[in-house]
N, C-alpha and C. Protein backbone atom coordinates (compact mmCIF):
# COMPACT_ATOMS: atom_id res chain seq x y z
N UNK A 1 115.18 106.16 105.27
CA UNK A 1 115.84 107.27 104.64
C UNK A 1 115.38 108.55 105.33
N UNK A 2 116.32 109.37 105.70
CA UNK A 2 116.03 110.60 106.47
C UNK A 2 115.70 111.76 105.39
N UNK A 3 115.11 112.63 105.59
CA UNK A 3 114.12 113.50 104.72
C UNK A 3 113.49 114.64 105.47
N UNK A 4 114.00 115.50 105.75
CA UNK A 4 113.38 116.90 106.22
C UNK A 4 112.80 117.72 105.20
N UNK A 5 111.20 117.43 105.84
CA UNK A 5 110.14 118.75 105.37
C UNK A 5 110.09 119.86 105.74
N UNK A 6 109.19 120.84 105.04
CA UNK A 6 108.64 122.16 106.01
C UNK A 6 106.84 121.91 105.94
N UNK A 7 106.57 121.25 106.89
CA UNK A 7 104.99 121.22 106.44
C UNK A 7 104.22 121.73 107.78
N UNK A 8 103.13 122.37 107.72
CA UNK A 8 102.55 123.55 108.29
C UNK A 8 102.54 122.31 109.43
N UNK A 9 102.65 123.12 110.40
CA UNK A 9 102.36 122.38 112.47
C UNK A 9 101.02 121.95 112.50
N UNK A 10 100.26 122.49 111.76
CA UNK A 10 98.55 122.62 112.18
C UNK A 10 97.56 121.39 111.24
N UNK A 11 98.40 121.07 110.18
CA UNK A 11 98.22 120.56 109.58
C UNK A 11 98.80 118.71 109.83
N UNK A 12 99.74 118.85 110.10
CA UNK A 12 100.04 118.18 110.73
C UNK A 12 99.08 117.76 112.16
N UNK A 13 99.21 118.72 113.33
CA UNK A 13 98.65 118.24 114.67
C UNK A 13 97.01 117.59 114.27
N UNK A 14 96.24 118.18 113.19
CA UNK A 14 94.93 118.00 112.89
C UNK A 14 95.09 116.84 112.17
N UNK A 15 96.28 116.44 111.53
CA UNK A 15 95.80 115.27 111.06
C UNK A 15 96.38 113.80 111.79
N UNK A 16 97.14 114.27 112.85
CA UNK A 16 97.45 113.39 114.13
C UNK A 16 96.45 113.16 115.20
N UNK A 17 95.16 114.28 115.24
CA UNK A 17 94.43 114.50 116.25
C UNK A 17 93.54 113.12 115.39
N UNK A 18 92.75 113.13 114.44
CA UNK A 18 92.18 113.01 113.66
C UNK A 18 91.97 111.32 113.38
N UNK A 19 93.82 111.04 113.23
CA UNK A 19 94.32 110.09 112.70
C UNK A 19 94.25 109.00 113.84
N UNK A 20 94.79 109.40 115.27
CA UNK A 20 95.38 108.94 116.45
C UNK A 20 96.60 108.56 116.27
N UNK A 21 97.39 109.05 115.66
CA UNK A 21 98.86 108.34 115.29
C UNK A 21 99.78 109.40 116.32
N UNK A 22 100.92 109.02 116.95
CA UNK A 22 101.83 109.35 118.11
C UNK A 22 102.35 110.27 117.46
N UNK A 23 103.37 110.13 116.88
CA UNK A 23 104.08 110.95 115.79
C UNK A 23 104.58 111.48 114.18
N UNK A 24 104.99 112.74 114.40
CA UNK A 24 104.20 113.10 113.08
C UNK A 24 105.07 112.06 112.02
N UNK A 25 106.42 111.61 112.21
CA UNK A 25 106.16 110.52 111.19
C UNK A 25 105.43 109.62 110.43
N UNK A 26 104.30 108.88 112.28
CA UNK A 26 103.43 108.09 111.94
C UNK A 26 102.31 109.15 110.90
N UNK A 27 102.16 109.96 111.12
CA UNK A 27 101.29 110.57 110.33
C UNK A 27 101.48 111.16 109.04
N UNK A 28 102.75 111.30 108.53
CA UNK A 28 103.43 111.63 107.25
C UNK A 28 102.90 110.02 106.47
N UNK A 29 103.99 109.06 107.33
CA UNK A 29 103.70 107.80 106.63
C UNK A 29 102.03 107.10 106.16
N UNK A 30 101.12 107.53 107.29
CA UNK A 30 100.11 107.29 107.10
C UNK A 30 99.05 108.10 105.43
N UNK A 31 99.23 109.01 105.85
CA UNK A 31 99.06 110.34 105.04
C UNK A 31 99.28 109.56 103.17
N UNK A 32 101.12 109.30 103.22
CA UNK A 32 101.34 108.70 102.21
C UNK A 32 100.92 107.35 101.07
N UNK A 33 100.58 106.81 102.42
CA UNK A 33 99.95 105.54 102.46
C UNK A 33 98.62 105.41 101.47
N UNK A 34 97.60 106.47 102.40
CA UNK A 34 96.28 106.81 102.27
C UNK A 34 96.01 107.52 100.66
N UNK A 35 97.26 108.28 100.50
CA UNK A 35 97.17 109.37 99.24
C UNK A 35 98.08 107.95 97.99
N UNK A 36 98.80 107.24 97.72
CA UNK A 36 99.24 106.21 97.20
C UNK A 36 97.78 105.12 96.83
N UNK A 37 97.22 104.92 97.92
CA UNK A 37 95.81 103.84 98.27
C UNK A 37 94.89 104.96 97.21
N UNK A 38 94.57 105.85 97.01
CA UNK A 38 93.62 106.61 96.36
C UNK A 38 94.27 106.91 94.97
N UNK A 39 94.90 106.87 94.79
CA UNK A 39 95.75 107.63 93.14
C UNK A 39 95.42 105.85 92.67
N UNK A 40 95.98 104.91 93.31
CA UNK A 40 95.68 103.62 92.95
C UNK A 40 94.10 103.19 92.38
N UNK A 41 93.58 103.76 93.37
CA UNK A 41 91.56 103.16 93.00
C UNK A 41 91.57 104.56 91.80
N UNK A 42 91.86 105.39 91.76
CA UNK A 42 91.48 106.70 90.28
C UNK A 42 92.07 105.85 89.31
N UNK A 43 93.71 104.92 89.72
CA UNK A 43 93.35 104.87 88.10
C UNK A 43 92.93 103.50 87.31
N UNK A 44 92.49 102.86 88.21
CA UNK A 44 91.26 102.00 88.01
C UNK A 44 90.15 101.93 87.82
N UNK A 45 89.75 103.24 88.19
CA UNK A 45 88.41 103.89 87.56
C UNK A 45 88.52 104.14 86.65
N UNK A 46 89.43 104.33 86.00
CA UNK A 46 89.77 105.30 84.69
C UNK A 46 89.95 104.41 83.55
N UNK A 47 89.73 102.93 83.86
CA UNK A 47 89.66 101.75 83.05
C UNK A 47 88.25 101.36 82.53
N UNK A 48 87.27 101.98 83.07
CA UNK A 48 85.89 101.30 83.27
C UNK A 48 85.48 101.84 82.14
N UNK A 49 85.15 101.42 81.24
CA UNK A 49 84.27 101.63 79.84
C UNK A 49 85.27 101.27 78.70
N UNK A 50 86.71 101.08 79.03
CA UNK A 50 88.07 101.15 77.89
C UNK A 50 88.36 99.09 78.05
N UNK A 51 87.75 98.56 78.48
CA UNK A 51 87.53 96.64 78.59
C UNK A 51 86.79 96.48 77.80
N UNK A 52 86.47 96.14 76.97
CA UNK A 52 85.91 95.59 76.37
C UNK A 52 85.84 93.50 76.35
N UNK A 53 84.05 93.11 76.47
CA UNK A 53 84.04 91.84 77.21
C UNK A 53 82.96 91.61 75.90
N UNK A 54 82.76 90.28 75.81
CA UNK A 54 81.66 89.36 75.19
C UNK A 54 80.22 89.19 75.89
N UNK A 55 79.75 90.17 75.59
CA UNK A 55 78.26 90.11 76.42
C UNK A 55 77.57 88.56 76.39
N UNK A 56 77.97 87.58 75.07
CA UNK A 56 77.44 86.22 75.31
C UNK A 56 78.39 85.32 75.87
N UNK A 57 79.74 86.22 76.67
CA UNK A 57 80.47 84.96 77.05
C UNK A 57 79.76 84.19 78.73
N UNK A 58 80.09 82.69 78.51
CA UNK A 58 79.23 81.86 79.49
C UNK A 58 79.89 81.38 80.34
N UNK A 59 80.32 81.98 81.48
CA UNK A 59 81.94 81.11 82.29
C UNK A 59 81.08 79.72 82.67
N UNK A 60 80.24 79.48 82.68
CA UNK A 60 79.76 78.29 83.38
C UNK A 60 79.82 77.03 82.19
N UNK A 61 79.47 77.04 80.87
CA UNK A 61 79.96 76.72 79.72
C UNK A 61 81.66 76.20 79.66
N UNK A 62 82.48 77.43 79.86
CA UNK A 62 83.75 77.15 79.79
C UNK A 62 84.26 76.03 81.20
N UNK A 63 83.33 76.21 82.56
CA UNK A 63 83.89 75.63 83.33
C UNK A 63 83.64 73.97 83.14
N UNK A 64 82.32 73.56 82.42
CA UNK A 64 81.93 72.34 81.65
C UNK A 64 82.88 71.66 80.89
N UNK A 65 83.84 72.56 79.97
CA UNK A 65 84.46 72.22 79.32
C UNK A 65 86.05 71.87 79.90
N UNK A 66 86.18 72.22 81.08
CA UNK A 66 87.49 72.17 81.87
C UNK A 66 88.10 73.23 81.93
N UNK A 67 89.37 73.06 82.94
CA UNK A 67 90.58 74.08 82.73
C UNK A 67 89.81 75.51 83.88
N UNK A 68 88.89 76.01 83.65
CA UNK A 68 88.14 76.98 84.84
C UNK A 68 88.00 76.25 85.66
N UNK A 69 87.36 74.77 86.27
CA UNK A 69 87.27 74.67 87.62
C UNK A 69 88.19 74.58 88.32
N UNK A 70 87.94 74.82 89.69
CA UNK A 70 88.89 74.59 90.70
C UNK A 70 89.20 72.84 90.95
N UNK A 71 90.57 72.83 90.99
CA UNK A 71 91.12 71.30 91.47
C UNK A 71 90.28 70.89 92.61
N UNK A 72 89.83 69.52 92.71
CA UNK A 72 89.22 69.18 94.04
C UNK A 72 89.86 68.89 94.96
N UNK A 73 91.01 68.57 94.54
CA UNK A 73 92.11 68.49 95.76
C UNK A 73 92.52 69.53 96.52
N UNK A 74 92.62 70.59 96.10
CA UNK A 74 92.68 71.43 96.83
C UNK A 74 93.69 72.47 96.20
């Protein structure tokens, strides 16, 4: 999909210099990539204390009992 920006030259060339990417596409796309990859891990952080787990649960117990181990077949 074609899409014309106005985004500063310098900003751009520094983050092509930076990046090693050819063109500033590659570096828009990259950019997007990188900023998508990070909003992703925040809001997975933002889970950590809101789980609630069984401090006496025993996976090794449950795997005794079946259904957790892995097939030996493969």
């Amino acid at each position: 999909m074609a899409t014309n920006l106005a985004i500063d030259d310098s900003l751009i060339e520094s983050a092509r210099t930076l990046g090693g990417q050819k063109t500033k596409k590659a570096v828009v796309t990259q950019a997007l990539q990188e900023y998508i990859q990070k909003r992703q891990q925040l809001k997975l952080t933002e889970l950590f204390g809101q789980i609630d787990y069984a401090q006496d649960y025993d996976y090794k117990a449950q795997r005794q009992r079946g259904g957790l181990e892995p097939d030996a077949k493969g």
